[in-house]
Protein backbone atom coordinates (compact mmCIF):
# COMPACT_ATOMS: atom_id res chain seq x y z
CA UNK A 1 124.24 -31.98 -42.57
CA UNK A 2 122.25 -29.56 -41.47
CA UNK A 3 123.38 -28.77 -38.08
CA UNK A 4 126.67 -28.32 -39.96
CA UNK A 5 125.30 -26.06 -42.76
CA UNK A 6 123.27 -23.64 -40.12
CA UNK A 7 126.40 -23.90 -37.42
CA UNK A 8 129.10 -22.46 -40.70
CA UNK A 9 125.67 -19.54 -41.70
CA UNK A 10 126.21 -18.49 -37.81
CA UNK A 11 130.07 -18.61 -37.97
CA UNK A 12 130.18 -20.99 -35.22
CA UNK A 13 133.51 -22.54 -35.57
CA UNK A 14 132.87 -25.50 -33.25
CA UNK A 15 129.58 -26.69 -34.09
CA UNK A 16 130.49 -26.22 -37.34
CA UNK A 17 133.79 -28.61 -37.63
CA UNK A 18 132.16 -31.35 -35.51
CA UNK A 19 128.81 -31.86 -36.74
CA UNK A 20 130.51 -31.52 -40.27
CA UNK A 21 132.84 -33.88 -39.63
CA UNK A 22 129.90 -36.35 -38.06
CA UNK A 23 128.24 -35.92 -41.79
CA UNK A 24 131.24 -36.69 -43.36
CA UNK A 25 132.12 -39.80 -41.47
CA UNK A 26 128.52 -41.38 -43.18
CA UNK A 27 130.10 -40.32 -46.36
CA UNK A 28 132.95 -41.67 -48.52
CA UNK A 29 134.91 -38.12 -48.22
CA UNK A 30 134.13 -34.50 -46.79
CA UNK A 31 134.19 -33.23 -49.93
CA UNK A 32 130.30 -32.99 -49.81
CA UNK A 33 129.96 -31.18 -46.82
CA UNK A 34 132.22 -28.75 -47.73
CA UNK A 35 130.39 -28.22 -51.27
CA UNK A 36 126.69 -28.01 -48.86
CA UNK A 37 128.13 -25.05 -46.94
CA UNK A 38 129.72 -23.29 -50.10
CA UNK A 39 126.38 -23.68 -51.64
CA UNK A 40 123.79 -26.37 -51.01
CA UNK A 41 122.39 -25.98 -54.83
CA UNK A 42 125.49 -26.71 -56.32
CA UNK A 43 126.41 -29.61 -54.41
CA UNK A 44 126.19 -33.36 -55.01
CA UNK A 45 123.26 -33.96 -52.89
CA UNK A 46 119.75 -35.07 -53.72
CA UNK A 47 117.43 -32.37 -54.56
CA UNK A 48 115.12 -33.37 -51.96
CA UNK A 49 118.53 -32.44 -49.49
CA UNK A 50 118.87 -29.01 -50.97
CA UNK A 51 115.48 -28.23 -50.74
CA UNK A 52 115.38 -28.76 -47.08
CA UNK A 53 118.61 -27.18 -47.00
CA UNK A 54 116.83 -24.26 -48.54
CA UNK A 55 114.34 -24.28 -45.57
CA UNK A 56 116.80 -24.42 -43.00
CA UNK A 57 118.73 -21.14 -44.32
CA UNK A 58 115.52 -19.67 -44.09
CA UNK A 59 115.08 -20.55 -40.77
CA UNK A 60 118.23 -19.15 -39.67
CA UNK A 61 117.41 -15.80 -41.00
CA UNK A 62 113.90 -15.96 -39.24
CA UNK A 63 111.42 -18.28 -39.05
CA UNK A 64 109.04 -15.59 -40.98
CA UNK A 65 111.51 -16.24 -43.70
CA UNK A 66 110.18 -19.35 -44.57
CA UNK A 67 107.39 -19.49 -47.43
CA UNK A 68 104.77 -21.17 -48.81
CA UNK A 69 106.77 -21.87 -52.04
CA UNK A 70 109.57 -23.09 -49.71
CA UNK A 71 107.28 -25.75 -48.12
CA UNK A 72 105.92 -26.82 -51.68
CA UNK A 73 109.39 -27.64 -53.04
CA UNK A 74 110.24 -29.61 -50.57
CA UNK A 75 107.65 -31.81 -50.90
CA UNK A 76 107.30 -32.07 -54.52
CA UNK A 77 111.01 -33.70 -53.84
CA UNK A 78 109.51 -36.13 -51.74
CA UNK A 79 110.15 -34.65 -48.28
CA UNK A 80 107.19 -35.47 -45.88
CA UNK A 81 105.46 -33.60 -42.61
CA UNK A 82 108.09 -34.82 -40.38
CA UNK A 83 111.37 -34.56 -42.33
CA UNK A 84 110.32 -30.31 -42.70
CA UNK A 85 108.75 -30.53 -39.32
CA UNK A 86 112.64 -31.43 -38.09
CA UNK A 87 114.35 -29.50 -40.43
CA UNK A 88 113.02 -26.68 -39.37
CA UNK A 89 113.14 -27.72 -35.73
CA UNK A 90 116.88 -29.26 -36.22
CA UNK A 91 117.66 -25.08 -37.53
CA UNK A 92 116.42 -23.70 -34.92
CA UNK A 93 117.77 -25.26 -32.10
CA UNK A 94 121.50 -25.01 -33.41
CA UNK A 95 120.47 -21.26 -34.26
CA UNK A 96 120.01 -21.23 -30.26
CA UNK A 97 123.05 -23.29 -29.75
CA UNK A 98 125.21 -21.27 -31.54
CA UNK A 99 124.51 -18.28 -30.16
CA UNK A 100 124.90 -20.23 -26.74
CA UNK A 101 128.14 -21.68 -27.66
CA UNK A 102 130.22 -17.94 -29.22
CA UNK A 103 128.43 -15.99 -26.73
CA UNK A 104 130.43 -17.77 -23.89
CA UNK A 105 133.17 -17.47 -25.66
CA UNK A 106 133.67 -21.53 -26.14
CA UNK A 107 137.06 -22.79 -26.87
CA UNK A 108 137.39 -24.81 -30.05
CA UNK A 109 140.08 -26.99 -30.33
CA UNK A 110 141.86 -26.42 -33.82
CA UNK A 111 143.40 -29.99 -34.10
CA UNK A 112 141.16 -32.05 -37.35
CA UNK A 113 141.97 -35.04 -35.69
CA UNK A 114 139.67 -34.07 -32.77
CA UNK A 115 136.82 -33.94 -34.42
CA UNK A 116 137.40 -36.61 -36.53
CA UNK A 117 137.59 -38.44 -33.34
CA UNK A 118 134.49 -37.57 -32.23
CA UNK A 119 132.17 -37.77 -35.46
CA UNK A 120 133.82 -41.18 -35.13
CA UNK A 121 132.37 -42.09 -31.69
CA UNK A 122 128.90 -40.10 -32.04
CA UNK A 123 128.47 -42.08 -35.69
CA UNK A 124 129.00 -45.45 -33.79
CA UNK A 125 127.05 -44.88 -30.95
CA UNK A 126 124.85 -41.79 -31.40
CA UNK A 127 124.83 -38.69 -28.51
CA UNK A 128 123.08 -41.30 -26.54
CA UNK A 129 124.29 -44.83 -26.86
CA UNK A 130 121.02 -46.90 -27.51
CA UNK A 131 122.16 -50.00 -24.92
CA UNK A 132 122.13 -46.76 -22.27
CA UNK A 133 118.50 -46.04 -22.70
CA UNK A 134 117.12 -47.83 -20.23
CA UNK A 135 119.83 -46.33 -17.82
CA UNK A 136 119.35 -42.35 -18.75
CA UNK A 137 115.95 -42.90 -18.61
CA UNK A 138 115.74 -43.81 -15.21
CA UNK A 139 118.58 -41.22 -14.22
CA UNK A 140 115.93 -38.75 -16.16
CA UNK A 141 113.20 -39.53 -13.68
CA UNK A 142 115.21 -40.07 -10.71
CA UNK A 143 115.99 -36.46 -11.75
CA UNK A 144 112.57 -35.21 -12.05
CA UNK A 145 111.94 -36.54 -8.37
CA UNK A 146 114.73 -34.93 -6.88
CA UNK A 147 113.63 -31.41 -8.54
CA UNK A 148 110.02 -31.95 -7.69
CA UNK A 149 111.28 -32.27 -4.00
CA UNK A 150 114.11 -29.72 -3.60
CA UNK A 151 113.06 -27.08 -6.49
CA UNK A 152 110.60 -25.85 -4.18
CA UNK A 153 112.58 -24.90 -1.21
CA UNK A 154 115.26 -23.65 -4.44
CA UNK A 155 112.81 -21.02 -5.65
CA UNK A 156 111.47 -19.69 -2.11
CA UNK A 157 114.92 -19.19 -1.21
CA UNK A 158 115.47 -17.23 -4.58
CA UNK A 159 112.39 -15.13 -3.87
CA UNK A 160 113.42 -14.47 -0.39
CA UNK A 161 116.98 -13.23 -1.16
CA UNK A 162 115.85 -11.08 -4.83
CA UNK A 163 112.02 -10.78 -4.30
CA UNK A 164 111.68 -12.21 -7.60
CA UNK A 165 111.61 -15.19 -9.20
CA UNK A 166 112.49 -13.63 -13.04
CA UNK A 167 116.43 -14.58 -12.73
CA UNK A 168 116.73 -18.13 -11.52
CA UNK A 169 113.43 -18.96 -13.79
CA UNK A 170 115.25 -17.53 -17.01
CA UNK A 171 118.30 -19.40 -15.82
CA UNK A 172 116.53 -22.90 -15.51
CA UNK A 173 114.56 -22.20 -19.07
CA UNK A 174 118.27 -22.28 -20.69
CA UNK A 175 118.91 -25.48 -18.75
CA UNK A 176 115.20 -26.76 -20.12
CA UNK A 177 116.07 -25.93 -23.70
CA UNK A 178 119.35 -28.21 -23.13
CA UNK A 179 117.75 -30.68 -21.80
CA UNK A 180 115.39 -30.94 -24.80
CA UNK A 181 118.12 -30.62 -26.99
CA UNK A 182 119.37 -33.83 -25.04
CA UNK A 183 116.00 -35.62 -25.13
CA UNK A 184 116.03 -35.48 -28.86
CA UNK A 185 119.29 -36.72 -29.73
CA UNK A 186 118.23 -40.19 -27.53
CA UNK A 187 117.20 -43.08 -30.09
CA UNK A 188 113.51 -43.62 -30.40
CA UNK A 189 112.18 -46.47 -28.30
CA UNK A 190 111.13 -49.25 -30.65
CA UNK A 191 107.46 -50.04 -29.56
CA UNK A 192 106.29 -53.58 -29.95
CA UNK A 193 105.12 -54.42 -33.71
CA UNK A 194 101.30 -54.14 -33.01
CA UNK A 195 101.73 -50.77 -31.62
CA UNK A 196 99.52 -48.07 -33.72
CA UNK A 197 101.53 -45.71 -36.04
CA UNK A 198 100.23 -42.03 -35.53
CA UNK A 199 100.34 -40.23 -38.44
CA UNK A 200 102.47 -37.60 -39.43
CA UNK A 201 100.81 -33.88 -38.60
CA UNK A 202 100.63 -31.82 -41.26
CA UNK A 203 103.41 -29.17 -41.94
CA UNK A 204 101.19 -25.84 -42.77
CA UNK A 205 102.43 -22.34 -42.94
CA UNK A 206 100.63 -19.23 -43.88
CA UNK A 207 101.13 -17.48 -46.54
CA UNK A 208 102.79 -14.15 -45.90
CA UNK A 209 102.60 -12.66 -49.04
């Protein structure tokens, strides 16, 4: 819901449709979503919802935008540390991924049915099916060993040809932020049941007056 409601604030057609249509698929209709982007407060949603809602509009203004008063609300409606913690986080990164996605000029297909198709498989199976895990994560490291060994000889051979290392190390910190983006949509490993719970940090932000 969120992804959805910062994707239609950006005007990004594609994230937009999609991750709406993934909210809508946990819901009995789309009608909600498409009340949450008109206007959050209005909509049939809990008021814990709109009031992260609330947070993540502010965040895709600025992250300055967000207040004190902001972070109160939202947990006098129950939300803790880590639900504003990855609201805010969850705004953000589609802020980034939007920008990403228009500013290459993405094509969006304009078929429904596609993205119905879609929320339909991401619902059942998440971005990162959990019977994969153990697979991705040893692609992830059999990744990091193949960078550690060739990214070397990669970035000499930049140097050598620019006499800089500026471009290829902005290039591979878009690739990092994707790859985060990745990381986070993977299901979270279920530690055995004796395994110590670490709390939840606390969400603080200043007050700016």
């Amino acid at each position: 819901m969120i992804a959805t409601y910062v994707s239609g604030l950006n005007v990004c057609k594609y994230c937009e449709i999609i991750h709406g249509a993934i909210a809508a698929h946990h819901l009995p209709d789309d009608a909600v979503v498409c009340a949450v982007k008109t206007d959050p407060e209005t909509a049939n949603i809990s008021p814990k919802m709109k009031a992260l809602l609330a947070i993540a509009g502010k965040v895709q203004q600025s992250g300055r935008a967000v207040t004190t008063v902001d972070i109160q609300r939202a947990k006098a409606e129950g939300a803790t540390d880590r639900e504003i913690h990855d609201t805010m986080l969850i705004a953000a990164v589609f802020c980034m991924c939007n920008r990403y996605v228009d500013g290459l000029a993405t094509w969006a297909p304009d078929d429904p049915d596609f993205y119905r198709k879609q929320a339909a498989l991401i619902a059942a199976n998440g971005y990162a099916a959990s019977t994969s895990f153990s697979t991705l994560y040893g692609f992830t490291w059999s990744a990091y060993a193949v960078a550690g060994a060739v990214g070397p000889v990669i970035m000499g051979r930049a140097f050598d040809h620019t006499g800089s290392y500026d471009r290829l190390l902005m290039k591979l910190s878009v690739l990092t932020l994707g790859t985060a983006v990745l990381s986070r949509a993977l299901p979270r490993y279920h530690e055995p049941a004796t395994a110590e719970v670490v709390p939840d940090l606390e969400v603080q932000v200043m007050d700016r007056g």
